[in-house]
PDB file of N, CA and C in Angstrom:
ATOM      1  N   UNK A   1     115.384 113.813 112.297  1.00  0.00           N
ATOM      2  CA  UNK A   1     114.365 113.794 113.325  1.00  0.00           C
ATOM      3  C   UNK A   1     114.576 112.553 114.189  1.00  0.00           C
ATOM      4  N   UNK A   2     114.922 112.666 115.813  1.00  0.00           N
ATOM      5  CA  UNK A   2     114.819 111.620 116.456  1.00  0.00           C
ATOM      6  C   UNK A   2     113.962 110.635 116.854  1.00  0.00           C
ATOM      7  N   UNK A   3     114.068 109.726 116.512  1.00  0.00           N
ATOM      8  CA  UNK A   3     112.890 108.601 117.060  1.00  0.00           C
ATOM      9  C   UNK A   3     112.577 108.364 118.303  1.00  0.00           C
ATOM     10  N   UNK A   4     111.302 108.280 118.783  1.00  0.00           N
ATOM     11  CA  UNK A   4     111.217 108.114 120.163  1.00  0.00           C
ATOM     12  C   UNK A   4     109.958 107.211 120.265  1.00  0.00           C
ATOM     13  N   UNK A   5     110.110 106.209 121.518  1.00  0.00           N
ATOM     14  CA  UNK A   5     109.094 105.467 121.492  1.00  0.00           C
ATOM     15  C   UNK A   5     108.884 105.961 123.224  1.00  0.00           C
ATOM     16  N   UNK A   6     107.439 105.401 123.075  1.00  0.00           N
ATOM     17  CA  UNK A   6     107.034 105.994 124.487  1.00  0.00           C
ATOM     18  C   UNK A   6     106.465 104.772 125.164  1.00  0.00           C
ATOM     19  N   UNK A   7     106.106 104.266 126.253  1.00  0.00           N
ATOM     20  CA  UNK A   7     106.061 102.870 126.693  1.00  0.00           C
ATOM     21  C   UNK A   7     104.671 102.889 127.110  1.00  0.00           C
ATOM     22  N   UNK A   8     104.187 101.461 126.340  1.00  0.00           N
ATOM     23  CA  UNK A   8     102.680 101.728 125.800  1.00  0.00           C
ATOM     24  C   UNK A   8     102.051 100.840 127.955  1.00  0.00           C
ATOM     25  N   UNK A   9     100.872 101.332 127.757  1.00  0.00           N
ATOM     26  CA  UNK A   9     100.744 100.784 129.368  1.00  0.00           C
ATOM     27  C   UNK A   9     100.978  98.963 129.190  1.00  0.00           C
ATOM     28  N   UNK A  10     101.481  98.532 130.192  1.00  0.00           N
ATOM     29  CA  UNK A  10     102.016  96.933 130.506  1.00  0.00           C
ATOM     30  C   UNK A  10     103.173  96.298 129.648  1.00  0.00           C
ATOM     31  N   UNK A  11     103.912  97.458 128.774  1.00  0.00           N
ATOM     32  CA  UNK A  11     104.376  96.736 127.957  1.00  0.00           C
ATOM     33  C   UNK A  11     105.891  96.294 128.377  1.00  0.00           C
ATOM     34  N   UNK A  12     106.292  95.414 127.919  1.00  0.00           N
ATOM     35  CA  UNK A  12     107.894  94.838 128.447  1.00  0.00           C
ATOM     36  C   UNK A  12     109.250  95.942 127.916  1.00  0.00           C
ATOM     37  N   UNK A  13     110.289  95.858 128.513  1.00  0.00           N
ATOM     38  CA  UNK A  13     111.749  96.418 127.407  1.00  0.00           C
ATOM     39  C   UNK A  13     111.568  95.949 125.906  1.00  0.00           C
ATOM     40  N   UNK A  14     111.417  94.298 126.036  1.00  0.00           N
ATOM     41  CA  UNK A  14     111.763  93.857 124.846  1.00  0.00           C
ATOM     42  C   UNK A  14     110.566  93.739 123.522  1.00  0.00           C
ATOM     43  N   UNK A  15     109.308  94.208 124.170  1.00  0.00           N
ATOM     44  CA  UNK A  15     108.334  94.667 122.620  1.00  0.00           C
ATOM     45  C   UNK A  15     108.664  96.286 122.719  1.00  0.00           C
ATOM     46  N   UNK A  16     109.051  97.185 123.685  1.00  0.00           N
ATOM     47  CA  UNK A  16     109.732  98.524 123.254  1.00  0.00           C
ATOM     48  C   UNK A  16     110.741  98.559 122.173  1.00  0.00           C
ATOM     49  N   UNK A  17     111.755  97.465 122.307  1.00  0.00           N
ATOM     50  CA  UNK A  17     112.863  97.527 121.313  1.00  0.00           C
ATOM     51  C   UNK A  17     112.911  97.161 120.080  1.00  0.00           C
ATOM     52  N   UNK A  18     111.435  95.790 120.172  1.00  0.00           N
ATOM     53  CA  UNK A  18     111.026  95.301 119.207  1.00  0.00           C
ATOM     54  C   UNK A  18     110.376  96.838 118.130  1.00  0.00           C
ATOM     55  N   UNK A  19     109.504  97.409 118.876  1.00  0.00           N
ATOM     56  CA  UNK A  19     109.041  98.693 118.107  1.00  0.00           C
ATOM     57  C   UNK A  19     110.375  99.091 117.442  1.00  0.00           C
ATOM     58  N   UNK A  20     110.636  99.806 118.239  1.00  0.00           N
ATOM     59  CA  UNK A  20     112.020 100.361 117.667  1.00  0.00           C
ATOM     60  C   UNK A  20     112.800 100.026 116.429  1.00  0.00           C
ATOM     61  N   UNK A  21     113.065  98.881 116.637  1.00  0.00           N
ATOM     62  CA  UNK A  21     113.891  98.196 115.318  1.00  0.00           C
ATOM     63  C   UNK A  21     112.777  98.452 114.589  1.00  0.00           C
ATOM     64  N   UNK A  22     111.769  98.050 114.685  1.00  0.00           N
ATOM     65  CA  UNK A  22     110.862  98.001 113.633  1.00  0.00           C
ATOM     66  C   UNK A  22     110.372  99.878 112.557  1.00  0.00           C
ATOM     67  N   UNK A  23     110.733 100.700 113.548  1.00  0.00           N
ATOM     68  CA  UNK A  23     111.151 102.066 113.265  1.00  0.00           C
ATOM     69  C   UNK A  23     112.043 101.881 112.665  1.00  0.00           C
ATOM     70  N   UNK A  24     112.944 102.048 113.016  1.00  0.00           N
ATOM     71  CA  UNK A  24     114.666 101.993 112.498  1.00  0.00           C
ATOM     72  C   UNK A  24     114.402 101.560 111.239  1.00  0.00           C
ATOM     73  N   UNK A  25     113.872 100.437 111.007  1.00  0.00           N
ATOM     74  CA  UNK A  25     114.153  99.760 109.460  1.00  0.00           C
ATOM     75  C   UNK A  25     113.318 100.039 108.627  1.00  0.00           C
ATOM     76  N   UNK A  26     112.265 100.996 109.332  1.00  0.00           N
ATOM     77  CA  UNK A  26     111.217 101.586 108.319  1.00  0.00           C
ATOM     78  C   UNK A  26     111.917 102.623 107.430  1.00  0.00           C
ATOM     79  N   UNK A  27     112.484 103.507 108.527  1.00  0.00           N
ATOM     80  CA  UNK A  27     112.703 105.142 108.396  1.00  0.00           C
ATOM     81  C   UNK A  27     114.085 104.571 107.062  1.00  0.00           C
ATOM     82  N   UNK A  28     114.862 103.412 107.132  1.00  0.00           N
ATOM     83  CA  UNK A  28     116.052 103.109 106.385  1.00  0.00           C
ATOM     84  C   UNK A  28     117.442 103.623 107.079  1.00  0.00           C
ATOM     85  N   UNK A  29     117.481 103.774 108.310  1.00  0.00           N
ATOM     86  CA  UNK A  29     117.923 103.657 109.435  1.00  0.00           C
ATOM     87  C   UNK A  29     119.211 102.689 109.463  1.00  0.00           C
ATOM     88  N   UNK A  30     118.947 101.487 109.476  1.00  0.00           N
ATOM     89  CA  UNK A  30     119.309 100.100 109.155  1.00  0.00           C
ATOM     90  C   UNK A  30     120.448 100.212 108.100  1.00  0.00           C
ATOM     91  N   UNK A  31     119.755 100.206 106.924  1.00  0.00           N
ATOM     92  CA  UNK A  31     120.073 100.335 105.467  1.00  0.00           C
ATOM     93  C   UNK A  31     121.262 101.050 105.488  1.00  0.00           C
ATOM     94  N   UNK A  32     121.243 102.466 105.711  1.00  0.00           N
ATOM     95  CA  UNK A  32     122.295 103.428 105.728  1.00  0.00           C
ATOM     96  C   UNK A  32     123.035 103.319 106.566  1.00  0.00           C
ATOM     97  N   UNK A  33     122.901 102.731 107.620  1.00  0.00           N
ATOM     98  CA  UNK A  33     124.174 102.642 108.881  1.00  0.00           C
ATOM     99  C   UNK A  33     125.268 101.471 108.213  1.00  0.00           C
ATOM    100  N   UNK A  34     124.528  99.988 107.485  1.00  0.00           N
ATOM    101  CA  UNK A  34     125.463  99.449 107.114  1.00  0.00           C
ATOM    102  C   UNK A  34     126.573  99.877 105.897  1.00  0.00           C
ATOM    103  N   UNK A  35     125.801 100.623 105.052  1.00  0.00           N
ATOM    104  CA  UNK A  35     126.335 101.359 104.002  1.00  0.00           C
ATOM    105  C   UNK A  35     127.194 102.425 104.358  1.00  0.00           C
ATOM    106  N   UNK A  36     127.137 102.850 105.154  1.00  0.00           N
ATOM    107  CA  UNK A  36     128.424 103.498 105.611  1.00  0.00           C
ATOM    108  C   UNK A  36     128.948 102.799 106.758  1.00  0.00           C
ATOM    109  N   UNK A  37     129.080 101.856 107.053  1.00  0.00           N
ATOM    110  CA  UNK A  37     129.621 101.058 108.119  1.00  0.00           C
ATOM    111  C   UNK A  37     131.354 101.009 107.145  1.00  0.00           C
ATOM    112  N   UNK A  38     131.054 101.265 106.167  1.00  0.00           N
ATOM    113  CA  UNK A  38     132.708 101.201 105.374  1.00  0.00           C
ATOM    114  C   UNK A  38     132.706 102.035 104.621  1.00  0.00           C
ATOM    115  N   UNK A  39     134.249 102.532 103.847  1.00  0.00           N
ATOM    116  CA  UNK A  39     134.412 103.805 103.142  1.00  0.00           C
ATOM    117  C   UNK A  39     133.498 103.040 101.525  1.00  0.00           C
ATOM    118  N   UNK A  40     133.200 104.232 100.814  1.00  0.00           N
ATOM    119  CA  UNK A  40     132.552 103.675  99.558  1.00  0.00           C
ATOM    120  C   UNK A  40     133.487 104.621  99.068  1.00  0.00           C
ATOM    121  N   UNK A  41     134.598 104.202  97.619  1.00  0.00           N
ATOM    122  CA  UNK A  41     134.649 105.038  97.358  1.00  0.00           C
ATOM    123  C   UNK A  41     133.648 105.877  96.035  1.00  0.00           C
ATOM    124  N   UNK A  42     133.992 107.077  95.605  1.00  0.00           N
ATOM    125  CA  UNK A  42     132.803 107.774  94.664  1.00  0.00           C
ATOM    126  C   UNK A  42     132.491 106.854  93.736  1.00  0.00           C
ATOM    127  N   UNK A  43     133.547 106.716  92.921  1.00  0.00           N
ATOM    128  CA  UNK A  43     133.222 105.783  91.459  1.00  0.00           C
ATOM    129  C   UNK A  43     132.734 104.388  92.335  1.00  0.00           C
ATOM    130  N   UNK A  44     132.769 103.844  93.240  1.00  0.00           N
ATOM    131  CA  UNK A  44     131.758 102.717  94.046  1.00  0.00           C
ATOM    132  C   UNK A  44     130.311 102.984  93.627  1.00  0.00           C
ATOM    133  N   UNK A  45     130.390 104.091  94.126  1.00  0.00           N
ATOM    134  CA  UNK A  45     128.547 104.890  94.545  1.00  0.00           C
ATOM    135  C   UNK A  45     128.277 105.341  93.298  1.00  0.00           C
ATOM    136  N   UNK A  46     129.251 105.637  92.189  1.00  0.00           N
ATOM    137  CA  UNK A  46     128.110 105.968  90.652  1.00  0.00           C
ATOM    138  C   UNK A  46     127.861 104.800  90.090  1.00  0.00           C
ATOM    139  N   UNK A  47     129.095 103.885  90.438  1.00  0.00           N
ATOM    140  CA  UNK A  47     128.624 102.280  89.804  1.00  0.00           C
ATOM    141  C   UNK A  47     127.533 101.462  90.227  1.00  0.00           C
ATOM    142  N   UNK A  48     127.517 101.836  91.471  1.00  0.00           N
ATOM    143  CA  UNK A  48     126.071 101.549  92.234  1.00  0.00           C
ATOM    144  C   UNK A  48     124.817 102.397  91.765  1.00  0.00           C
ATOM    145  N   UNK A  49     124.881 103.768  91.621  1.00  0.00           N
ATOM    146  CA  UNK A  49     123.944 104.388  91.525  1.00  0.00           C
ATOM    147  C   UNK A  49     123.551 103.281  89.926  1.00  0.00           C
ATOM    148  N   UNK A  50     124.419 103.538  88.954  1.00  0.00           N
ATOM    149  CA  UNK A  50     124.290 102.994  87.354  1.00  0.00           C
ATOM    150  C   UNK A  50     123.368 101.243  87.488  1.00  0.00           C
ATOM    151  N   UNK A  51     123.890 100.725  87.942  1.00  0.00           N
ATOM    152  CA  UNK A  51     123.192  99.156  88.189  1.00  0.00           C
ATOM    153  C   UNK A  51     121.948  99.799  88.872  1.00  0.00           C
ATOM    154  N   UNK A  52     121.413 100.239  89.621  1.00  0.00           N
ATOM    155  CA  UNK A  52     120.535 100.528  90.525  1.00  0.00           C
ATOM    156  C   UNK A  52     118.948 100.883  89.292  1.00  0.00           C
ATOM    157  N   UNK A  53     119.385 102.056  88.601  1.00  0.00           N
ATOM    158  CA  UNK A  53     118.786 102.681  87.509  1.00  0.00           C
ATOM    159  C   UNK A  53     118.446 102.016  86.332  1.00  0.00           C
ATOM    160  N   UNK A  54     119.813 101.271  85.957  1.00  0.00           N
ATOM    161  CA  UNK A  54     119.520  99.802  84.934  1.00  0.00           C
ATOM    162  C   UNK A  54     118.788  98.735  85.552  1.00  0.00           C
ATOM    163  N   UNK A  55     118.650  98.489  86.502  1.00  0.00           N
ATOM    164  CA  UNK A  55     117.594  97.672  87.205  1.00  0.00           C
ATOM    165  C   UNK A  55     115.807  98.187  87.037  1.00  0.00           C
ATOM    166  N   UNK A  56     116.010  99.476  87.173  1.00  0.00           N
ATOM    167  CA  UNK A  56     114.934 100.189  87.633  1.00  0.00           C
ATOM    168  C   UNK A  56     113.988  99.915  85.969  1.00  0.00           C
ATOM    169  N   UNK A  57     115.016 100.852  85.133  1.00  0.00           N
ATOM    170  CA  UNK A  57     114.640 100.594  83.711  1.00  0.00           C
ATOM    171  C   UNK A  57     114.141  99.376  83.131  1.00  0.00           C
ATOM    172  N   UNK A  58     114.554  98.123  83.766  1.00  0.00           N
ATOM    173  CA  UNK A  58     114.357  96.794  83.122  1.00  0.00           C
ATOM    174  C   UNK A  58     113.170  96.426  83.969  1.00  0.00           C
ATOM    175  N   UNK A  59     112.981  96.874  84.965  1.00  0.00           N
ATOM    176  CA  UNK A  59     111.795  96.578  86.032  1.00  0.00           C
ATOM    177  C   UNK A  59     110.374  97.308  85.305  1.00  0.00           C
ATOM    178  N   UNK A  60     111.035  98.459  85.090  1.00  0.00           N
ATOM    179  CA  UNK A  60     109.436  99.728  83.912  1.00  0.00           C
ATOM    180  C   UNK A  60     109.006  98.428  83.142  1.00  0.00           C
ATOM    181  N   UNK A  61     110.314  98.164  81.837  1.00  0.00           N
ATOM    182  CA  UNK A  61     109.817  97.224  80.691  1.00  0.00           C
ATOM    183  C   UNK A  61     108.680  96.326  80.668  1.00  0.00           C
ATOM    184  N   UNK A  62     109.465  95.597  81.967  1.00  0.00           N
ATOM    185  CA  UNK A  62     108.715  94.245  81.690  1.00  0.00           C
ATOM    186  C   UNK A  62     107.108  94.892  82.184  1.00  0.00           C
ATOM    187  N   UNK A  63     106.099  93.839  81.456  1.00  0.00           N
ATOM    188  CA  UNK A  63     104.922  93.972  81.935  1.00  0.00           C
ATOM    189  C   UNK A  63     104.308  93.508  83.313  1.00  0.00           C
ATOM    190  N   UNK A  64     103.523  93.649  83.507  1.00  0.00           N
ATOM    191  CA  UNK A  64     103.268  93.690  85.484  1.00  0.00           C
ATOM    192  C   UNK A  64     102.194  92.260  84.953  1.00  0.00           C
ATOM    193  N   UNK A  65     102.409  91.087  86.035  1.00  0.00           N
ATOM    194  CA  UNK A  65     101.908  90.009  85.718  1.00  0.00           C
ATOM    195  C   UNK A  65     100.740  90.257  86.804  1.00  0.00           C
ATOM    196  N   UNK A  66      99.646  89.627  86.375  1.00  0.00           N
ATOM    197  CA  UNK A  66      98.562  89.983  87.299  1.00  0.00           C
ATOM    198  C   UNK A  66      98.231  88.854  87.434  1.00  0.00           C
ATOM    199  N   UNK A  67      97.545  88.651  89.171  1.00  0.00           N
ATOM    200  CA  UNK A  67      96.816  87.139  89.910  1.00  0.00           C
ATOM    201  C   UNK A  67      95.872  87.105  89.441  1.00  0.00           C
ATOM    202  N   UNK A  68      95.914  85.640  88.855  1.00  0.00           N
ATOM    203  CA  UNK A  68      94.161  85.129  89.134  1.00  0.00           C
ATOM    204  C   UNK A  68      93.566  85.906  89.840  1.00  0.00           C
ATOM    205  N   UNK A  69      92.287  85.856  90.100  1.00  0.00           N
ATOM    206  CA  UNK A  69      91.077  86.397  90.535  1.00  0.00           C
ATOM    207  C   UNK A  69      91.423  85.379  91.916  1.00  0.00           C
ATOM    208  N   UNK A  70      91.183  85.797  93.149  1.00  0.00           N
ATOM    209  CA  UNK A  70      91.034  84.694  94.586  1.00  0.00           C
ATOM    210  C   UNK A  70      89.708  84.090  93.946  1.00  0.00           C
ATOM    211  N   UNK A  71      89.121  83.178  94.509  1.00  0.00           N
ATOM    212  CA  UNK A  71      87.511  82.072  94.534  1.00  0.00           C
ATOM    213  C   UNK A  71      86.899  82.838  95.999  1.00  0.00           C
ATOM    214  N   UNK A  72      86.382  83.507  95.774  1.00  0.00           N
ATOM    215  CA  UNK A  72      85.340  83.652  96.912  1.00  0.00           C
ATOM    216  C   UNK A  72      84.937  82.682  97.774  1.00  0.00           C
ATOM    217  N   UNK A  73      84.672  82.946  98.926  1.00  0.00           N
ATOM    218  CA  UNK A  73      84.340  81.752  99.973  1.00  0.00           C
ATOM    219  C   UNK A  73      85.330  81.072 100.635  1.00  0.00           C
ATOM    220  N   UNK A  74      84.966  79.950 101.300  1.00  0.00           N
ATOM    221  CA  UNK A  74      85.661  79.249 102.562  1.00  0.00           C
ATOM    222  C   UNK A  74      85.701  77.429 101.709  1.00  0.00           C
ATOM    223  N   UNK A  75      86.130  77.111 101.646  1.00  0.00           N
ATOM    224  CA  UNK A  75      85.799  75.603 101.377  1.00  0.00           C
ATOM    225  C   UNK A  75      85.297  74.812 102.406  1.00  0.00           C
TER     226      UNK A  75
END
């Protein structure tokens, strides 16, 4: 699906483009253009996929550390 930005009233080129990128790197746009910016070969991309998943797994484990409570108010 193509991205399209439409030009909001008063706005410049350069907060249009600013949007944009800011699209682009949402959608992962970005991400994937550099990743194929070079050949991968397969066994690259399962060795990648494998670290990716072993990451993922060790990320489940650990327990989720939770913040203090904020202090209510302003000082």
């Amino acid at each position: 699906m193509p991205i399209r930005i439409k030009a909001r009233g008063g706005e410049s080129v350069e907060q249009m483009l600013r949007r944009f990128k800011k699209l682009c790197e949402k959608e992962g746009l970005t991400k994937e253009i550099k990743r194929r910016q070079y050949f991968e070969k397969p066994s690259e991309r399962r060795r990648r996929a494998l670290r990716k998943s072993i990451q993922r797994a060790i990320r489940a484990e650990q327990p989720r550390q939770l913040r203090p409570p904020r202090k209510s108010g302003r000082r």
